[in-house]
N, C-alpha and C. Protein backbone atom coordinates (compact mmCIF):
# COMPACT_ATOMS: atom_id res chain seq x y z
N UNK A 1 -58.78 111.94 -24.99
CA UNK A 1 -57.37 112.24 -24.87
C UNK A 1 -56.61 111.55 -25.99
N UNK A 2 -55.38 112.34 -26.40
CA UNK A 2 -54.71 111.42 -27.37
C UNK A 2 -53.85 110.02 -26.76
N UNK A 3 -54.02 109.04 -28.23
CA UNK A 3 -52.98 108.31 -27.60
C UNK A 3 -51.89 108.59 -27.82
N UNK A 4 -50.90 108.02 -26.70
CA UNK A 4 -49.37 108.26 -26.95
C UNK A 4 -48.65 106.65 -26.89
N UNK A 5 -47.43 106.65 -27.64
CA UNK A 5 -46.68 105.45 -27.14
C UNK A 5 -45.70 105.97 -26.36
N UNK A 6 -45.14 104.47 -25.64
CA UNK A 6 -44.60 104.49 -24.50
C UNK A 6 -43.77 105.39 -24.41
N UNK A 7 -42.72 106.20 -25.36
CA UNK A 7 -41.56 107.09 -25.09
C UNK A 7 -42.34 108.48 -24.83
N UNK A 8 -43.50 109.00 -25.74
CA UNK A 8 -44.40 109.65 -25.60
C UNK A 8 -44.59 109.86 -24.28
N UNK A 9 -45.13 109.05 -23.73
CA UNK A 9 -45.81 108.79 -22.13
C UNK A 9 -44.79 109.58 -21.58
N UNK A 10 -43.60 108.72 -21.39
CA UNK A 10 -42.66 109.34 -20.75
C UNK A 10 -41.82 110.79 -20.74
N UNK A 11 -42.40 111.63 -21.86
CA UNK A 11 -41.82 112.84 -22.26
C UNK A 11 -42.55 113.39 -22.15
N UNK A 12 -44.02 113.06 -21.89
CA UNK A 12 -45.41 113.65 -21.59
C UNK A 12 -45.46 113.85 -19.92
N UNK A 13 -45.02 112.88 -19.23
CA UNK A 13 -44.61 112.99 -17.55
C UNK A 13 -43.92 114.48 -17.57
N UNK A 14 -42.34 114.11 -17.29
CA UNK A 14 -41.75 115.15 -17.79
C UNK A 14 -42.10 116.45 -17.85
N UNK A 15 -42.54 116.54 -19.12
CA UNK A 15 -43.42 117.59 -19.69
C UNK A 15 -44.31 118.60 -18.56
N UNK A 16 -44.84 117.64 -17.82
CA UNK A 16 -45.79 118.16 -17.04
C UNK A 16 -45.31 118.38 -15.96
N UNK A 17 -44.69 117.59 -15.03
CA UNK A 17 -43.37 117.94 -14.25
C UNK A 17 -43.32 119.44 -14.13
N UNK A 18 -42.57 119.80 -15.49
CA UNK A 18 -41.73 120.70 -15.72
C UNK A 18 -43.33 122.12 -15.92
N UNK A 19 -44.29 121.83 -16.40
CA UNK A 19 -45.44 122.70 -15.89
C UNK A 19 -45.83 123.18 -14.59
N UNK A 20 -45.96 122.16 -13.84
CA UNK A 20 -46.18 122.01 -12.46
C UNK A 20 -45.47 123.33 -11.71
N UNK A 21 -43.75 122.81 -11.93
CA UNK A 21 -43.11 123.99 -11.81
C UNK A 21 -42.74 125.63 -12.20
N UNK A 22 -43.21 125.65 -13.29
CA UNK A 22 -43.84 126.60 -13.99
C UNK A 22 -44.68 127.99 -13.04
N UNK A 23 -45.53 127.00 -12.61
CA UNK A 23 -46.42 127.44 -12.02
C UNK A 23 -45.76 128.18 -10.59
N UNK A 24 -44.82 126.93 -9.63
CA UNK A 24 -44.41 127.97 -8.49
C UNK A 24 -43.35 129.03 -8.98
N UNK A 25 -42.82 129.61 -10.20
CA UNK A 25 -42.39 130.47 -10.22
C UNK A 25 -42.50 131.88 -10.23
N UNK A 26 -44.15 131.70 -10.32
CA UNK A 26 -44.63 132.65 -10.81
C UNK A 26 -45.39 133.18 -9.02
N UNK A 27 -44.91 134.95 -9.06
CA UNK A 27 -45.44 135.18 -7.92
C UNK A 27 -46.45 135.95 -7.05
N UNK A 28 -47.19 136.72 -8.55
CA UNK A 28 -48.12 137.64 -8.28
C UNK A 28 -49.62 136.79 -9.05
N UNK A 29 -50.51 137.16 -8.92
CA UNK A 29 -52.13 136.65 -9.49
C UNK A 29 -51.47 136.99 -10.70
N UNK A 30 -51.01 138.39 -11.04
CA UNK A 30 -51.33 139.27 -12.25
C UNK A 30 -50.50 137.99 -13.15
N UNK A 31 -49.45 137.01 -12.88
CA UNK A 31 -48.25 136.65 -13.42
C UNK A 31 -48.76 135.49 -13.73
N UNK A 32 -49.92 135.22 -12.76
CA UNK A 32 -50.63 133.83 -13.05
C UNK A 32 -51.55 133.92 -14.39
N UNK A 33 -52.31 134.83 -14.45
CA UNK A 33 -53.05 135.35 -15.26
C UNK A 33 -52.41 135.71 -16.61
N UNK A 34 -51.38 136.23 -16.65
CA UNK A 34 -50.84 136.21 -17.78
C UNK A 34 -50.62 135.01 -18.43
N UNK A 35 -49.67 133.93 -17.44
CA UNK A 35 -49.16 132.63 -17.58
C UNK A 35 -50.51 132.10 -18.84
N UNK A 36 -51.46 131.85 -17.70
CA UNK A 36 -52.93 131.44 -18.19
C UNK A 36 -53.73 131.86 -19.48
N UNK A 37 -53.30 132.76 -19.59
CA UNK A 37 -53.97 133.56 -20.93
C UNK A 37 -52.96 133.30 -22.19
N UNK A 38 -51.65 132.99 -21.98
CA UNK A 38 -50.58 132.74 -23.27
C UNK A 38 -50.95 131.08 -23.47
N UNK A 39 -51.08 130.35 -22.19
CA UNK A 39 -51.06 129.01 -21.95
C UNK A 39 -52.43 128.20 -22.79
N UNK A 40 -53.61 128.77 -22.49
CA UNK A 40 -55.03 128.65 -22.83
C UNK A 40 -55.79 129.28 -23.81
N UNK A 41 -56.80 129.02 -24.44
CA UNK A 41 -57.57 129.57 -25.49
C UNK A 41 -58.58 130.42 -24.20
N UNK A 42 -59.16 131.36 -24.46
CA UNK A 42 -60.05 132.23 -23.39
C UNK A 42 -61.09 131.31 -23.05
N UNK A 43 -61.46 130.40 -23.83
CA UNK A 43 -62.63 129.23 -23.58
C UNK A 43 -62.18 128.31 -22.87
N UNK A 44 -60.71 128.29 -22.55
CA UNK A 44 -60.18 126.84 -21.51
C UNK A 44 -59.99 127.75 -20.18
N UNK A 45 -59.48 129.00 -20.20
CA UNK A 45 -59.56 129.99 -18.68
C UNK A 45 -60.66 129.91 -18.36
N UNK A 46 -61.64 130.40 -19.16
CA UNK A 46 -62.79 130.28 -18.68
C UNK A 46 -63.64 129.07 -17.79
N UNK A 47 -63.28 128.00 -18.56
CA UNK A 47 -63.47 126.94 -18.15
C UNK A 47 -62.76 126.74 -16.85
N UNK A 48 -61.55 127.18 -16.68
CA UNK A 48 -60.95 126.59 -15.72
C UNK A 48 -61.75 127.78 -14.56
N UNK A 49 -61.68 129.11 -14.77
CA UNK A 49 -62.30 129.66 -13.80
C UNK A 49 -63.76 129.50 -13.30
N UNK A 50 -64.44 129.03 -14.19
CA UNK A 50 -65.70 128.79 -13.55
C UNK A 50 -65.99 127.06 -12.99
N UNK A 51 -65.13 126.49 -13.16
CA UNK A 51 -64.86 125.33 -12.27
C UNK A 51 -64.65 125.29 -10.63
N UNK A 52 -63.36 126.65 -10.32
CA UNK A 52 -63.06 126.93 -9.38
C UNK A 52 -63.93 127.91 -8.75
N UNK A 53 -64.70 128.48 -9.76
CA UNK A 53 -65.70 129.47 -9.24
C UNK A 53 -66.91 128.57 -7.85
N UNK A 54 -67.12 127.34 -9.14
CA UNK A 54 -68.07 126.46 -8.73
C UNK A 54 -67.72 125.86 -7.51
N UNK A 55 -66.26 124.99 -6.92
CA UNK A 55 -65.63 124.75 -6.09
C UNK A 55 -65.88 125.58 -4.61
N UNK A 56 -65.61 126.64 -5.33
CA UNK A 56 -65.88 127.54 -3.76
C UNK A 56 -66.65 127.83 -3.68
N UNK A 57 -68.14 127.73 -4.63
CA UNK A 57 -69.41 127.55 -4.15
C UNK A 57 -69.86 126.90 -3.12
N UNK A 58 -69.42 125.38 -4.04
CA UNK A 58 -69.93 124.16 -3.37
C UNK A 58 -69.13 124.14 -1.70
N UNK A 59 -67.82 124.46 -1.35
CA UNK A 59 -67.37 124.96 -0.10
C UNK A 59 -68.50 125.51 0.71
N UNK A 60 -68.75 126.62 0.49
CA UNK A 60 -69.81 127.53 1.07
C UNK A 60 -71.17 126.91 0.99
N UNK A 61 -71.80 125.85 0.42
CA UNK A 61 -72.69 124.78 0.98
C UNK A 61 -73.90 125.07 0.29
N UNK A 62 -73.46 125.77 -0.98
CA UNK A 62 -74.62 126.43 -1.98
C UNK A 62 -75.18 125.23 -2.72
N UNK A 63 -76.29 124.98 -3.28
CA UNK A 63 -76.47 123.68 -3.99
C UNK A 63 -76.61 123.73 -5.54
N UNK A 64 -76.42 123.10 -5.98
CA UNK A 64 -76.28 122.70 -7.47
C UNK A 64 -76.97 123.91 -7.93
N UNK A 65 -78.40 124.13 -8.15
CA UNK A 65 -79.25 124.95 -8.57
C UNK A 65 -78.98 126.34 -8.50
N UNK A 66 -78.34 126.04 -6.93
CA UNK A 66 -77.82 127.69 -7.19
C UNK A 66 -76.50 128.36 -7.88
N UNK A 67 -75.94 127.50 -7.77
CA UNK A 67 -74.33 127.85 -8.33
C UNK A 67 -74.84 127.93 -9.85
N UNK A 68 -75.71 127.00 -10.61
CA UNK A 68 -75.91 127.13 -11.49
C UNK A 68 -76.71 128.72 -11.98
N UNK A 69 -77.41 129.03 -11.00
CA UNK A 69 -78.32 130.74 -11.40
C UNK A 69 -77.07 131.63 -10.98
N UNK A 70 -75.89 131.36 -9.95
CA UNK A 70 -74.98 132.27 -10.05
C UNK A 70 -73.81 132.32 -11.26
N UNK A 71 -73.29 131.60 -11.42
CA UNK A 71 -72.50 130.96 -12.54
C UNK A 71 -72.69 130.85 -13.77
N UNK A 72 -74.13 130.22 -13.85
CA UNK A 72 -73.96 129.98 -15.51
C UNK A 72 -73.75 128.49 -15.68
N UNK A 73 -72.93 128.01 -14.84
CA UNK A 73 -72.48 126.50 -15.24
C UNK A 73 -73.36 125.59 -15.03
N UNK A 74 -73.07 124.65 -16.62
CA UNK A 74 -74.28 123.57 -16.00
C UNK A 74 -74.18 122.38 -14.92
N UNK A 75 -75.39 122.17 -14.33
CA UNK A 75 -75.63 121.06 -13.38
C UNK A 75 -74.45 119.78 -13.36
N UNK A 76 -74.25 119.68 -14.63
CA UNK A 76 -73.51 118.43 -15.34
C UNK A 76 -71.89 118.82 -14.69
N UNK A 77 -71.59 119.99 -14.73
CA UNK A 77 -70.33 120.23 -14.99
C UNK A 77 -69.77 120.77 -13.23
N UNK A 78 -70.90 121.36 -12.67
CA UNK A 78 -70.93 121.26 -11.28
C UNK A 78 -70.98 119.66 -10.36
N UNK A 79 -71.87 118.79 -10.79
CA UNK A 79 -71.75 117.37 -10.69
C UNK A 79 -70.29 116.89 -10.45
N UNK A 80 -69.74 117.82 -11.95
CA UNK A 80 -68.25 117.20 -11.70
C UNK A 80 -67.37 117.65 -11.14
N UNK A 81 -67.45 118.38 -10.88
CA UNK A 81 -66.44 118.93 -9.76
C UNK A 81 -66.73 118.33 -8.28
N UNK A 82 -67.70 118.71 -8.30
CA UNK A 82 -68.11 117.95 -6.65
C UNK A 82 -67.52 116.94 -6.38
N UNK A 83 -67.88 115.66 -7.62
CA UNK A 83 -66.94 114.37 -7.82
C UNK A 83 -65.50 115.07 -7.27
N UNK A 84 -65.17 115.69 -8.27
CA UNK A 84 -63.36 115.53 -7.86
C UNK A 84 -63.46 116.71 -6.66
N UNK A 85 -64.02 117.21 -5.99
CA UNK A 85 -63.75 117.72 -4.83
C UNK A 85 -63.56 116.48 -3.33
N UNK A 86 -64.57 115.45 -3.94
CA UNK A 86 -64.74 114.32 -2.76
C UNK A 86 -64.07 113.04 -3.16
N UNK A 87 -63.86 113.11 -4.37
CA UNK A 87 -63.20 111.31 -4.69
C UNK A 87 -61.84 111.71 -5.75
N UNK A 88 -61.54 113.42 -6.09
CA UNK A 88 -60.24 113.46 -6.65
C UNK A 88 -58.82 113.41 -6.01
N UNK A 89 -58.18 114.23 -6.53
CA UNK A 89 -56.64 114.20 -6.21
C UNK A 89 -56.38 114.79 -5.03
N UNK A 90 -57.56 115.70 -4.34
CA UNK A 90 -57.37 116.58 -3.55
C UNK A 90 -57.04 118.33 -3.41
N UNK A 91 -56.74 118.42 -4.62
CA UNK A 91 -56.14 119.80 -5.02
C UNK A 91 -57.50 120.44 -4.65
N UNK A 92 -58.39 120.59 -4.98
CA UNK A 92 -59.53 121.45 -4.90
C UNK A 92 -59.25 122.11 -3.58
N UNK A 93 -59.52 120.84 -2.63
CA UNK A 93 -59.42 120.70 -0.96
C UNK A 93 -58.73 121.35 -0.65
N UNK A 94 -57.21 121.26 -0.63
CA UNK A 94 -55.90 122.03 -0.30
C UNK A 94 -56.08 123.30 -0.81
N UNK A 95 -56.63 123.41 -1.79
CA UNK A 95 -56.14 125.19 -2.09
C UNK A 95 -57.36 126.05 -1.83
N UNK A 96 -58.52 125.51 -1.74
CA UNK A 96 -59.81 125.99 -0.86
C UNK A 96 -59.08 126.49 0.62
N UNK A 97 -58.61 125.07 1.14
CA UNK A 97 -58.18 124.91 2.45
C UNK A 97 -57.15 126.79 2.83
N UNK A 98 -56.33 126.08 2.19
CA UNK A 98 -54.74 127.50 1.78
C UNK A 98 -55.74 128.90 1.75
N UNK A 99 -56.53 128.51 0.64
CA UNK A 99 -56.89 130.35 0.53
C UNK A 99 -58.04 131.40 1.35
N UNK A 100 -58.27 130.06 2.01
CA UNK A 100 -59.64 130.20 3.38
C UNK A 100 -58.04 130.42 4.26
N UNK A 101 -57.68 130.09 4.82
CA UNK A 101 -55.86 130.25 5.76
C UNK A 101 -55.89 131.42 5.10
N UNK A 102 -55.69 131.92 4.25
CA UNK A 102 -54.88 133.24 3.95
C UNK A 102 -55.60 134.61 4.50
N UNK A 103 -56.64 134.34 4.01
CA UNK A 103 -57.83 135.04 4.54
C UNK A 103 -57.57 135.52 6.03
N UNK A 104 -57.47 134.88 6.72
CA UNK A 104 -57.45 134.65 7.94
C UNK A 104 -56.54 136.01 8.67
């Protein structure tokens, strides 16, 4: 990651803040997807979708090996998610949680 100094930091908060929100404005997939595609290089969507791909694998109680023959993604990168599914911020959890609810 880059470094920043301290005013940096603080316009970098902010910054993201103001992403965050970004995001609930938007109200269809299609709007998300757009968002995502102006926002990202096709190699960081990607990334981000086969993360979440992996997520709701690992939900459904599939193991490493397999997510990896379904996916594509490596072991390494499934590893990490798992991590932040059990020791992150929680987001994974909640919106697994939400979109298993919606279902419903």
């Amino acid at each position: 990651m880059k470094q920043h100094n301290e005013a940096q930091k603080k316009a970098l908060k902010k910054a993201a803040e103001s992403l965050y929100k970004a995001f609930l404005t938007l109200e269809e997939p299609g709007e998300v997807r757009q968002f995502l595609l102006d926002l990202c290089t096709p190699s960081e969507v990607e990334a981000i979708v086969d993360r979440w791909w992996t997520a709701s694998l690992l939900r459904q109680g599939h193991s490493y090996r397999e997510i990896s023959d379904i996916t594509g993604v490596s072991v390494t990168t499934i590893g990490r998610v798992a991590r932040y599914m059990n020791m992150g911020e929680g987001g994974y959890r909640l919106a697994l949680r939400r979109k298993e609810a919606a279902k419903s």
